[in-house]
N, C-alpha and C. Protein backbone atom coordinates (compact mmCIF):
# COMPACT_ATOMS: atom_id res chain seq x y z
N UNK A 1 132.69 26.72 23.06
CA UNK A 1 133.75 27.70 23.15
C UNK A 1 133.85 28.23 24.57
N UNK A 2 135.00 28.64 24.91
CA UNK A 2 135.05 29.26 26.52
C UNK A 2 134.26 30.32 26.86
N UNK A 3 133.98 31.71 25.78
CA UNK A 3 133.43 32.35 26.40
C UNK A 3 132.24 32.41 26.47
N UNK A 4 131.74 31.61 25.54
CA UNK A 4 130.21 31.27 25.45
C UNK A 4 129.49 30.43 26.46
N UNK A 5 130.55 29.47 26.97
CA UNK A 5 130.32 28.77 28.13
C UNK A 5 130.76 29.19 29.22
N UNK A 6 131.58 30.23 29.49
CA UNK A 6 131.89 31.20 30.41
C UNK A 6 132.50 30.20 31.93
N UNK A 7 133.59 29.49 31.09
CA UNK A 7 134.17 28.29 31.61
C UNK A 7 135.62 29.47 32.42
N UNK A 8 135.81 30.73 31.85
CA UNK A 8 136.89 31.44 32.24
C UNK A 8 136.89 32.60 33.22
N UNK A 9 137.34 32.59 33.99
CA UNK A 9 137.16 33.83 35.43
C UNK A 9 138.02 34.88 35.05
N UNK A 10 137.72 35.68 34.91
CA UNK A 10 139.00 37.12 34.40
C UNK A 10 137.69 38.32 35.14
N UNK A 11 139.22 39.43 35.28
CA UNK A 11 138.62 40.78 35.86
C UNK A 11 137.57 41.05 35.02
N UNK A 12 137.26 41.48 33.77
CA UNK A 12 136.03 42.10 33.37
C UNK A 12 134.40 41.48 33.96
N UNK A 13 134.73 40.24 34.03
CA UNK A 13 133.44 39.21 34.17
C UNK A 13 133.24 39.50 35.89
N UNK A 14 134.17 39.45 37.19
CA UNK A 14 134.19 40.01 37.88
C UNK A 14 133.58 41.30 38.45
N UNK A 15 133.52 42.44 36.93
CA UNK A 15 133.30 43.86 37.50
C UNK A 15 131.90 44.10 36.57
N UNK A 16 131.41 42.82 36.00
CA UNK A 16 130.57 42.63 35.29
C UNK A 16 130.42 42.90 34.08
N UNK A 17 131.48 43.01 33.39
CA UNK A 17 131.84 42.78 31.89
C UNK A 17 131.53 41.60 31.14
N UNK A 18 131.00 41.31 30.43
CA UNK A 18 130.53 39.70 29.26
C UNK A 18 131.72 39.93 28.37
N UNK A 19 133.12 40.03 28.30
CA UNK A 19 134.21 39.98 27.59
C UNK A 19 135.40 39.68 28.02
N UNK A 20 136.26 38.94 27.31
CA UNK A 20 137.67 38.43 27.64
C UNK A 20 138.47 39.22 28.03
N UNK A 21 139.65 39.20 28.96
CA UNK A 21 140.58 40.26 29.29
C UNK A 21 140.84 40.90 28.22
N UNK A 22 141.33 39.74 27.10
CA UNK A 22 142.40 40.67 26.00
C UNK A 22 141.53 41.91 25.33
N UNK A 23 140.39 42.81 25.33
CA UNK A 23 139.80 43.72 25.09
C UNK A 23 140.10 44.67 26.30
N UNK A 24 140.66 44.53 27.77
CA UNK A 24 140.82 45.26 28.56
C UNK A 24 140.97 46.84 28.29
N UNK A 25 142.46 46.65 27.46
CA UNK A 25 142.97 48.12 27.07
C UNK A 25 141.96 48.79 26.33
N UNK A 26 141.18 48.06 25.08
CA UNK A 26 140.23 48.59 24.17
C UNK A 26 139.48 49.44 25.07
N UNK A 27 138.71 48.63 26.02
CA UNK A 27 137.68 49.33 27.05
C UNK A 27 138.35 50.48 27.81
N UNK A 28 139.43 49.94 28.47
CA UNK A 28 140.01 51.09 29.07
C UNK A 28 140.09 52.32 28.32
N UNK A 29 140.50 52.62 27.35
CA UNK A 29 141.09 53.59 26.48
C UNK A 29 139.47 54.73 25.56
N UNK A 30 138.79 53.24 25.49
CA UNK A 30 137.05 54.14 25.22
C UNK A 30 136.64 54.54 26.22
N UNK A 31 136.90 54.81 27.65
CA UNK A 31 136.21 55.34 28.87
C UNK A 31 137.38 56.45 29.04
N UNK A 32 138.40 56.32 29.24
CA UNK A 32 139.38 57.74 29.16
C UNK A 32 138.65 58.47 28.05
N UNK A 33 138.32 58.03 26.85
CA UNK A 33 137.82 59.00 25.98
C UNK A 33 136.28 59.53 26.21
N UNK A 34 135.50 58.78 26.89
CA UNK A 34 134.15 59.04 26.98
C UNK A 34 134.40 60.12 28.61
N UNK A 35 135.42 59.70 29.10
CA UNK A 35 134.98 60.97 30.07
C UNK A 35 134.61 62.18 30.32
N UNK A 36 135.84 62.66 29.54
CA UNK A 36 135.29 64.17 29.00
C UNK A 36 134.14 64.57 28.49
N UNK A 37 133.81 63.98 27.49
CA UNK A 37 132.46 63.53 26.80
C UNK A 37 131.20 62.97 27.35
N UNK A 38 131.48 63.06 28.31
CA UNK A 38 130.16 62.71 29.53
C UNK A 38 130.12 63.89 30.13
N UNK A 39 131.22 64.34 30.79
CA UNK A 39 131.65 65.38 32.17
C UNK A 39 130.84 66.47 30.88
N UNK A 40 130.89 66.91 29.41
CA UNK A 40 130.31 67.88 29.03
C UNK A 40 128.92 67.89 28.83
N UNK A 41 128.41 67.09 28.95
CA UNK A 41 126.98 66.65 28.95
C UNK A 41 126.45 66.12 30.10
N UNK A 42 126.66 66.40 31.31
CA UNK A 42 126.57 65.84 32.57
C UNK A 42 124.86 66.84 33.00
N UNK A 43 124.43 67.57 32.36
CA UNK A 43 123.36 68.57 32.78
C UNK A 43 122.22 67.94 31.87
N UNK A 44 122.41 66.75 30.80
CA UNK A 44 121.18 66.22 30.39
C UNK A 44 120.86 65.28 31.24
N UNK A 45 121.49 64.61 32.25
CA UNK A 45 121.25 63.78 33.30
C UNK A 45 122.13 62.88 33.73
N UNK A 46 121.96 61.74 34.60
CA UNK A 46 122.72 61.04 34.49
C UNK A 46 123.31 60.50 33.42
N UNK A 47 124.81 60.06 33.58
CA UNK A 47 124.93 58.62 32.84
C UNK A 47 125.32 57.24 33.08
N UNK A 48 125.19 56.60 32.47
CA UNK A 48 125.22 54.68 33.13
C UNK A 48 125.68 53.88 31.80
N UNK A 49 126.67 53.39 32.37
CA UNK A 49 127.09 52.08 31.35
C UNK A 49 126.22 50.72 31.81
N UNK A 50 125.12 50.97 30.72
CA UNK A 50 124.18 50.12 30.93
C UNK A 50 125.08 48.45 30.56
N UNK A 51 125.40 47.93 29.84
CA UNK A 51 126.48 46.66 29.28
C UNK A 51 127.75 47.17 28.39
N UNK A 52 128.72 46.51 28.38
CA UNK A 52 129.62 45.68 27.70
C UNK A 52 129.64 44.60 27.94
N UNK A 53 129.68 43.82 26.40
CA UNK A 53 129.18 42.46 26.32
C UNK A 53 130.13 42.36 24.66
N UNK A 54 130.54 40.79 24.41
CA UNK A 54 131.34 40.52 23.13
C UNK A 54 129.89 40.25 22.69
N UNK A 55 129.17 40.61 21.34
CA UNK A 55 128.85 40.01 20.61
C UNK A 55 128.91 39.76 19.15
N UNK A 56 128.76 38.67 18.40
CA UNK A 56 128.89 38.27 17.05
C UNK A 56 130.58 38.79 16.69
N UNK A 57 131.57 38.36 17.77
CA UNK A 57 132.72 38.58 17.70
C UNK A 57 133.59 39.89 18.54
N UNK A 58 132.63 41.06 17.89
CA UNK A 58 132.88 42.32 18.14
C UNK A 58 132.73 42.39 19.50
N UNK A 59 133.29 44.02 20.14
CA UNK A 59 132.56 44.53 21.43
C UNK A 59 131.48 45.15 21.71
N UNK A 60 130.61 45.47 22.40
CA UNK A 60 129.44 45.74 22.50
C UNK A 60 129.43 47.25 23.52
N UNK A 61 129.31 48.06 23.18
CA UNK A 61 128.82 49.06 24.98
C UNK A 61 127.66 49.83 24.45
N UNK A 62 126.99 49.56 25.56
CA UNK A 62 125.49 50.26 25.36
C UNK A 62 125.09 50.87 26.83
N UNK A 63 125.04 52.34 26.57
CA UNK A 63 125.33 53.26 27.43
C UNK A 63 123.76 53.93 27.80
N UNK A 64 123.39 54.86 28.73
CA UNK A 64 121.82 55.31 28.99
C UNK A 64 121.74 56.32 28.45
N UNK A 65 122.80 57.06 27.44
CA UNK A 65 122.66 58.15 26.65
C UNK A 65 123.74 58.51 25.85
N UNK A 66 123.43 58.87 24.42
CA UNK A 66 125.08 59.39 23.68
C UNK A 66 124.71 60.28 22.85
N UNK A 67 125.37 60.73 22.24
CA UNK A 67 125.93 61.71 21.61
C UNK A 67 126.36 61.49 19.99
N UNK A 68 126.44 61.81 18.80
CA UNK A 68 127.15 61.57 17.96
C UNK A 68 128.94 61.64 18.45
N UNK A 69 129.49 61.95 19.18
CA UNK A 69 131.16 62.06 19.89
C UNK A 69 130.96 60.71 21.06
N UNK A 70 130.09 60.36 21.26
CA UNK A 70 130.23 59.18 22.23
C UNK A 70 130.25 58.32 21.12
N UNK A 71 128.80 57.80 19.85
CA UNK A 71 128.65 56.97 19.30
C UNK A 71 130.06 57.03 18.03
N UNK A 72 130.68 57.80 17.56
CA UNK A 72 132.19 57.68 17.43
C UNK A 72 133.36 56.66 18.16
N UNK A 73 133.33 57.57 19.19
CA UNK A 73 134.21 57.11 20.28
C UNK A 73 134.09 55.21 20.53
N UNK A 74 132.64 54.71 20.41
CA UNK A 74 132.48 54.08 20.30
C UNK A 74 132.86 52.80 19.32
N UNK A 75 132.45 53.76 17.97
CA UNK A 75 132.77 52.67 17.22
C UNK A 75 134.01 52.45 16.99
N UNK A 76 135.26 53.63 17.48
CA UNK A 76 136.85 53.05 17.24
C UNK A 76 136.99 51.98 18.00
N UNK A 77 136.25 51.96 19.20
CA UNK A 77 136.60 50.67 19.61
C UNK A 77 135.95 49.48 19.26
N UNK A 78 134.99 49.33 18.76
CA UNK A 78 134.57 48.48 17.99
C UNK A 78 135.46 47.66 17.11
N UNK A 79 135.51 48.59 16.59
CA UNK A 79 136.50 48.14 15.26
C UNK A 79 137.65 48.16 15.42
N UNK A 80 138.23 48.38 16.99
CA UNK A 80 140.00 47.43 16.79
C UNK A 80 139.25 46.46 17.60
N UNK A 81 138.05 46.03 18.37
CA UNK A 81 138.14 44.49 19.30
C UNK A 81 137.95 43.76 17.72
N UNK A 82 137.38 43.69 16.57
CA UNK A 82 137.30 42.37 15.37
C UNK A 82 138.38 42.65 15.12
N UNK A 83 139.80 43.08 15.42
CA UNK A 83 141.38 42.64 15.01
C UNK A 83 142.48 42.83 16.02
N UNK A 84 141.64 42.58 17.57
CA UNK A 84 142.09 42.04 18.75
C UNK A 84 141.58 40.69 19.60
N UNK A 85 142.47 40.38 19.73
CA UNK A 85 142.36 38.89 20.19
C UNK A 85 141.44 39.38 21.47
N UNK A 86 140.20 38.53 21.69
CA UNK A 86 139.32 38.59 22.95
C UNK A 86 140.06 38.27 24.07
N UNK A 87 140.71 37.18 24.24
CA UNK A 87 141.84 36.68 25.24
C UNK A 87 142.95 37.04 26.29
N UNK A 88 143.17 37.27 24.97
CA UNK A 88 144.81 37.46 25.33
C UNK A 88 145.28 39.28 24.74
N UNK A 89 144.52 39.89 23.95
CA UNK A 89 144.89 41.03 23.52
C UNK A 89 145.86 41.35 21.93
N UNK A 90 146.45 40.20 21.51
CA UNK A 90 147.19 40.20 20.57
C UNK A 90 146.47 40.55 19.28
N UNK A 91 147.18 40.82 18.25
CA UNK A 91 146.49 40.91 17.10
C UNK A 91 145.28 39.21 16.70
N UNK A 92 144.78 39.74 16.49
CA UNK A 92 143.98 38.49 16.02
C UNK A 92 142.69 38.81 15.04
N UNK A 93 141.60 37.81 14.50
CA UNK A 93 140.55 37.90 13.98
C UNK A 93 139.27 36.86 14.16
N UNK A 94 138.58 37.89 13.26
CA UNK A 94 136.82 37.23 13.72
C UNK A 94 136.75 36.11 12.54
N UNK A 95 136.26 35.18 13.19
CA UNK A 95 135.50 33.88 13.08
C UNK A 95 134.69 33.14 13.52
N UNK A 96 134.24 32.32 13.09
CA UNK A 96 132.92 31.74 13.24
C UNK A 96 132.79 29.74 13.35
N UNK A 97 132.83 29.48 14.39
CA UNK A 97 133.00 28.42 14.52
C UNK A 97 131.58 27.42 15.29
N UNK A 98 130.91 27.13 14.88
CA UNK A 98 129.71 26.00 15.59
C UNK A 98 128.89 27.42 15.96
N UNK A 99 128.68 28.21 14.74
CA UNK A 99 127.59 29.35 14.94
C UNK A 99 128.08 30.53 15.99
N UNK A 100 129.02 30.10 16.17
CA UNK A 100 129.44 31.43 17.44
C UNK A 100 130.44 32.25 16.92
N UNK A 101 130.60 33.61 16.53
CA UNK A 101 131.42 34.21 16.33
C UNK A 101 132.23 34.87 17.69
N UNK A 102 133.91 34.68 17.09
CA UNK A 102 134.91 35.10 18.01
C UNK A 102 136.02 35.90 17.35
N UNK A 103 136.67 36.65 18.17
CA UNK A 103 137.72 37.32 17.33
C UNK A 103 138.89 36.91 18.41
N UNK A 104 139.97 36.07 18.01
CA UNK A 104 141.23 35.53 18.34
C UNK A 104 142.37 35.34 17.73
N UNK A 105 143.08 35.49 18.17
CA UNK A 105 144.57 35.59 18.05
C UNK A 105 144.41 33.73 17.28
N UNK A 106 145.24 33.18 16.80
CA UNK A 106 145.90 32.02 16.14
C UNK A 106 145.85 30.87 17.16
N UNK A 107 147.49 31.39 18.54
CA UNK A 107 147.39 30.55 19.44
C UNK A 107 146.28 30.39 20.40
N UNK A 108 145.17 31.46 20.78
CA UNK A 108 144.22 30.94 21.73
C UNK A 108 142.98 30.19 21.15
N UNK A 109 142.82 30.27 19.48
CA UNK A 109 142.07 29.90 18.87
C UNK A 109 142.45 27.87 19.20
N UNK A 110 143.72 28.03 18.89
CA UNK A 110 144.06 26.36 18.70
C UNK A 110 144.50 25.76 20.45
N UNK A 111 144.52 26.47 21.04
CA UNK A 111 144.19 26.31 22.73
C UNK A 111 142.90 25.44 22.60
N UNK A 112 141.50 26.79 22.53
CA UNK A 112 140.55 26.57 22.88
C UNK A 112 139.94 25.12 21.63
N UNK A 113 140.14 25.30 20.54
CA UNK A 113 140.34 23.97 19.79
C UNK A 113 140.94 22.47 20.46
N UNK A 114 142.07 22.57 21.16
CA UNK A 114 142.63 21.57 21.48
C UNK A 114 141.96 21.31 22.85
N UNK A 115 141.46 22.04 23.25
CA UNK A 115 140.32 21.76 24.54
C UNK A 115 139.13 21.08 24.93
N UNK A 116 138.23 21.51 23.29
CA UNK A 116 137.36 21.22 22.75
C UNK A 116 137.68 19.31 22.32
N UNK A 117 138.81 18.91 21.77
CA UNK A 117 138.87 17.72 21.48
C UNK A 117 139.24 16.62 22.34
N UNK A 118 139.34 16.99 23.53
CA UNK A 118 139.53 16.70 24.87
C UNK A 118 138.20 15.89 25.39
């Protein structure tokens, strides 16, 4: 699969993200929300976005400290990347193909399929 073989160059992987563009907005939109939510807890110490990383389909962020309002914040985004396309951003879903779970849209699924038979 592409991202497992990390055959694809996109901004996140660049800024050191382990995930496909099409989660961009997801991420974007959980850090507008975690800001505030840091900035109020900024006196227990630092904080650090230790990874984001896709795994077993889903998104991953694992941070150096949270909160029950971070680990929230968190899981909304969780749970729209398994019915956003990793890719491309479109609606899509999680599956499981040669042990690797992915969550994709239809057309990038049969892309990366028709690649594969190549």
């Amino acid at each position: 699969m592409v991202c497992k073989q990390k055959q694809h160059n996109n901004f996140l992987d660049e800024v050191g993200f382990e995930c496909g563009d099409g989660w961009y907005k997801i991420i974007w939109e959980l850090f507008e929300r975690l800001e505030p939510l840091v900035a109020e807890s900024e006196a227990e110490g630092p904080f650090e976005v230790l990874q984001v990383k896709q795994k077993m389909g889903g998104l991953r962020v694992h941070l150096s400290r949270n909160n029950a309002a971070i680990k929230e914040a968190i899981q909304v985004a969780q749970e729209r990347s398994v019915i956003t396309c990793e890719l491309c951003g479109e609606p899509g879903f999680l599956d499981c193909e040669n042990d690797w779970y992915q969550t994709l849209c239809t057309l990038c699924r049969e892309q990366i399929q028709n690649q594969a038979v190549r």
